[in-house]
C-alpha atoms as a PDB file:
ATOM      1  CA  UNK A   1      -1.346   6.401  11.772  1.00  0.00           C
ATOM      2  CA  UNK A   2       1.708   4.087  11.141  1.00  0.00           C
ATOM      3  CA  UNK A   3       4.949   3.157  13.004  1.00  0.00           C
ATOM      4  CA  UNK A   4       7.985   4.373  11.316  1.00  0.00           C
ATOM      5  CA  UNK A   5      11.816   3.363  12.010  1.00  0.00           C
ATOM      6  CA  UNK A   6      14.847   4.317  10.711  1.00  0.00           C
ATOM      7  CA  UNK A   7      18.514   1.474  10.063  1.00  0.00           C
ATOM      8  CA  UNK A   8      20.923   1.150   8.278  1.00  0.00           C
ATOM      9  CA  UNK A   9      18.540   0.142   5.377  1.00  0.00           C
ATOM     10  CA  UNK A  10      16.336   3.488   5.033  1.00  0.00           C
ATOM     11  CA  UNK A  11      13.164   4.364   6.399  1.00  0.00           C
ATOM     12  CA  UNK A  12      10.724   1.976   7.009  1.00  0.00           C
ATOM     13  CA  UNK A  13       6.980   2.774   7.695  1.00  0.00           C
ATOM     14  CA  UNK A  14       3.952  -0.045   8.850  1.00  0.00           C
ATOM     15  CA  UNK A  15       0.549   0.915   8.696  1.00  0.00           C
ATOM     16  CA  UNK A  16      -2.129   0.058  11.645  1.00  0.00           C
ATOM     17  CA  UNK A  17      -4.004  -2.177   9.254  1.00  0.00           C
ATOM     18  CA  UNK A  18      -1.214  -4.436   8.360  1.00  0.00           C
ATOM     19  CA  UNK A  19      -0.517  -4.821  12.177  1.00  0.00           C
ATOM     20  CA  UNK A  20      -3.929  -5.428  12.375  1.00  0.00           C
ATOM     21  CA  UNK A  21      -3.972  -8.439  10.286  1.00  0.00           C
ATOM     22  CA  UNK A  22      -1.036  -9.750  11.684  1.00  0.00           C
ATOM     23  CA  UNK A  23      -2.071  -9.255  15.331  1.00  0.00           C
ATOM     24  CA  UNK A  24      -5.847 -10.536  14.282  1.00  0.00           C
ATOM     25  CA  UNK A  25      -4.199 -14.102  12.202  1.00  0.00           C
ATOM     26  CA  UNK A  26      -1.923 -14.757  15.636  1.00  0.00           C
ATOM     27  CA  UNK A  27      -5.029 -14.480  17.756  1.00  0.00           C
ATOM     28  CA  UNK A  28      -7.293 -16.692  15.507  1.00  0.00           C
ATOM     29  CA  UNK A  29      -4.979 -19.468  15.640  1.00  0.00           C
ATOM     30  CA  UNK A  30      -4.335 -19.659  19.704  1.00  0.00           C
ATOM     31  CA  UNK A  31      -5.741 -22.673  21.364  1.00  0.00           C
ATOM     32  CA  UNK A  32      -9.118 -21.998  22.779  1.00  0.00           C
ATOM     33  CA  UNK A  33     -10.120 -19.362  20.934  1.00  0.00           C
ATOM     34  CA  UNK A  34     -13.390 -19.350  18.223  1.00  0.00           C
ATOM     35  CA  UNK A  35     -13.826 -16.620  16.943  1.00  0.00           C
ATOM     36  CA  UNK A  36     -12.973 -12.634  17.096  1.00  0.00           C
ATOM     37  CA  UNK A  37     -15.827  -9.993  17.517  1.00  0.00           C
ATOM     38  CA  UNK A  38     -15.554  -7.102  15.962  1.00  0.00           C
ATOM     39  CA  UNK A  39     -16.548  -4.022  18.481  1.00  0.00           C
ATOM     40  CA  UNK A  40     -17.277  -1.097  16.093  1.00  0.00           C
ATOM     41  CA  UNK A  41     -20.669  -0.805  13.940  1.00  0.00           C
ATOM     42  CA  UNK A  42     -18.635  -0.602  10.801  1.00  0.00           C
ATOM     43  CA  UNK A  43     -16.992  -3.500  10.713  1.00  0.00           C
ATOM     44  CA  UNK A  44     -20.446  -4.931  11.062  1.00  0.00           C
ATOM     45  CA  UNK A  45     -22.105  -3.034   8.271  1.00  0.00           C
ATOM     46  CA  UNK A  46     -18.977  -4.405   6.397  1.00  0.00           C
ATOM     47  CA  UNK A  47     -19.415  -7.554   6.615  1.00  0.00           C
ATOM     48  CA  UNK A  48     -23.407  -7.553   5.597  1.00  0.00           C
ATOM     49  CA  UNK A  49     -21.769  -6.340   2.263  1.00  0.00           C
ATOM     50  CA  UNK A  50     -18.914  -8.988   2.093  1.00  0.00           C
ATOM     51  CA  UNK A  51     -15.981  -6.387   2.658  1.00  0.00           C
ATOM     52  CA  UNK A  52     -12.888  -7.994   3.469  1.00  0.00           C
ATOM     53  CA  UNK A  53     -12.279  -7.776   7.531  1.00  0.00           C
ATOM     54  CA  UNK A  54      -8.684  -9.604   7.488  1.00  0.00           C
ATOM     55  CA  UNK A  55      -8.810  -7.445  10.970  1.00  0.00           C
ATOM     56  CA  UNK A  56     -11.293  -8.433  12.561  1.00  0.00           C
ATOM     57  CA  UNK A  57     -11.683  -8.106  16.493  1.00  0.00           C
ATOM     58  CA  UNK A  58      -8.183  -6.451  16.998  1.00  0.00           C
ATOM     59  CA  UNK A  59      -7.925  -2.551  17.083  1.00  0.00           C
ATOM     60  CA  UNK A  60      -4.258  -0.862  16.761  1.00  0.00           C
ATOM     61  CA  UNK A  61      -2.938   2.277  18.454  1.00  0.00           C
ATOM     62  CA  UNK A  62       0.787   3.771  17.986  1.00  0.00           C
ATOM     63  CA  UNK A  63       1.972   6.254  20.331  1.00  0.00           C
ATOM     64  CA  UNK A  64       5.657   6.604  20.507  1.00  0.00           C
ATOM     65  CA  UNK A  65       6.446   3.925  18.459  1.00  0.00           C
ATOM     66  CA  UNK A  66       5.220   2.084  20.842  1.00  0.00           C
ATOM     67  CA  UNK A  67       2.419  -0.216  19.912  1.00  0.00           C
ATOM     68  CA  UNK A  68      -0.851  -1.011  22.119  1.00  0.00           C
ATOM     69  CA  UNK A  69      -3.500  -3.440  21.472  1.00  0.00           C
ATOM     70  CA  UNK A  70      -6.753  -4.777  22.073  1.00  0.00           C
ATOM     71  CA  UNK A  71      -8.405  -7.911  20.941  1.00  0.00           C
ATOM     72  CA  UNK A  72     -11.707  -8.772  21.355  1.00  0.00           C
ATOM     73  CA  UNK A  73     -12.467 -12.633  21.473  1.00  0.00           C
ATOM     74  CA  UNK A  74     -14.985 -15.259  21.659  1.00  0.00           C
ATOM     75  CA  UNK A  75     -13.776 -18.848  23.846  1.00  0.00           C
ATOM     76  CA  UNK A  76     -14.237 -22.551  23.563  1.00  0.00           C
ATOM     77  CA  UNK A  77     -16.622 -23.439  26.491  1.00  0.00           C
ATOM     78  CA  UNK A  78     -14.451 -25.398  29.052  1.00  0.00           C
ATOM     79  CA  UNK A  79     -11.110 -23.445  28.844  1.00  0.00           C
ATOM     80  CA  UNK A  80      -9.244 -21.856  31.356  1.00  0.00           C
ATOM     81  CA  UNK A  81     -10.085 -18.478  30.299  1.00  0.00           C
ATOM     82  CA  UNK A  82      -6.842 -16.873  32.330  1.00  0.00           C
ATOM     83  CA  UNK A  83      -4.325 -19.310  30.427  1.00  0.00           C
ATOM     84  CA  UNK A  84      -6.328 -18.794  27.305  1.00  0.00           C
ATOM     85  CA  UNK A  85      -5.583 -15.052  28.063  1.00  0.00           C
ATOM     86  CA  UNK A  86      -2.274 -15.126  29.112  1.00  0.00           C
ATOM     87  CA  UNK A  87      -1.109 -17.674  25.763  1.00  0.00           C
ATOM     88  CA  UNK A  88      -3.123 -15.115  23.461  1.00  0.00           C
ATOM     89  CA  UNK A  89      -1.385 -12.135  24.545  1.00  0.00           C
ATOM     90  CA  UNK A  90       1.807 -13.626  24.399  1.00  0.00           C
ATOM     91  CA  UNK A  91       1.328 -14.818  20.949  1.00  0.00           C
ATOM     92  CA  UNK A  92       0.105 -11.564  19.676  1.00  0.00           C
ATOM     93  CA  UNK A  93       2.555  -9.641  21.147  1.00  0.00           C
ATOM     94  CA  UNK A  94       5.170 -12.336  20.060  1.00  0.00           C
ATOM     95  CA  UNK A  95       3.731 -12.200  16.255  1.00  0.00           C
ATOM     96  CA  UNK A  96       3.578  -7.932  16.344  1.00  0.00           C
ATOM     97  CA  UNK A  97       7.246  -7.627  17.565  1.00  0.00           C
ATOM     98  CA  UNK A  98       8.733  -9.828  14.915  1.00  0.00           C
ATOM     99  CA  UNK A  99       6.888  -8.418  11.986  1.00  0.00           C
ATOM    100  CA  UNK A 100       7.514  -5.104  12.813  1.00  0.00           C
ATOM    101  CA  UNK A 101      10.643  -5.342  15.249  1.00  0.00           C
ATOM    102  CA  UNK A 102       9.679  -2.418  17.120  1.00  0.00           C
ATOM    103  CA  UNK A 103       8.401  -2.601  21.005  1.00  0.00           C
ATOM    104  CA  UNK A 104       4.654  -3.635  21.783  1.00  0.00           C
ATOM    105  CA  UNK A 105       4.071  -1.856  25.379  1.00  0.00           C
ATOM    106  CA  UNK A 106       0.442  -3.810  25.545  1.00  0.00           C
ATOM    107  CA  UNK A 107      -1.640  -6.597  24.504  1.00  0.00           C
ATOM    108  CA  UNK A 108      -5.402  -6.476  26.179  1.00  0.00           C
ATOM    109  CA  UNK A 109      -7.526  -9.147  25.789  1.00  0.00           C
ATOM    110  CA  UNK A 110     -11.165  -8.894  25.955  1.00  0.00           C
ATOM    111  CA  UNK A 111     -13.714 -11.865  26.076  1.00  0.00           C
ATOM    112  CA  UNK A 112     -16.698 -11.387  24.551  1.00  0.00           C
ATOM    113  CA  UNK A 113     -18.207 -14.985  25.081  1.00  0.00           C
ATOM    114  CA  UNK A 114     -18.172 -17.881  25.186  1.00  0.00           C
ATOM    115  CA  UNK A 115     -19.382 -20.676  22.798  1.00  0.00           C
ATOM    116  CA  UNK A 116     -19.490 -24.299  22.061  1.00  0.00           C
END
């Protein structure tokens, strides 16, 4: 599925994926964080064969225009894992709004581990 908006300037249409790299680059670069897990057997087969996962560990849904999602982490050992939680959500959701200037109604972040 993919959000779609109307202005001044025509019709403008985003697809999950590309919010999905955007959403999974913001997360990847928040303090604290090592790495992001993907949760769905595909992405793992993909990855035995080198396929390109720019969206790793984050899944998309759009209902309404308005955008939910989940992220799926691994954390540096000795963080506070709340403030790491709050800062990543914020970021994401931060990151999601201003490339695609529509509403996101929810950022849920999931740790998966933790790791040196």
């Amino acid at each position: 599925m993919s959000l779609t908006t109307s202005n001044k300037f025509g019709k403008i249409s985003i697809s999950d994926e590309a919010v999905q790299v955007v959403a999974s680059h913001a997360a990847s670069e928040c303090y604290g964080v090592v790495d992001l897990v993907s949760r769905r057997f595909s992405d793992n087969i993909g990855r035995l064969f080198n396929k390109n996962s720019n969206g790793k560990g984050v899944t998309v849904q759009t209902v309404d225009n308005l955008i939910y999602v989940e992220v799926f982490v691994i954390l540096k050992v000795g963080v506070n894992i709340e403030a790491v939680k709050k800062s990543l959500a914020d970021a994401v959701k931060f990151s999601v709004e201003t490339f695609t200037g529509m509403r996101v109604r929810r950022v849920h972040v999931n740790v998966v581990g933790i790791r040196l």
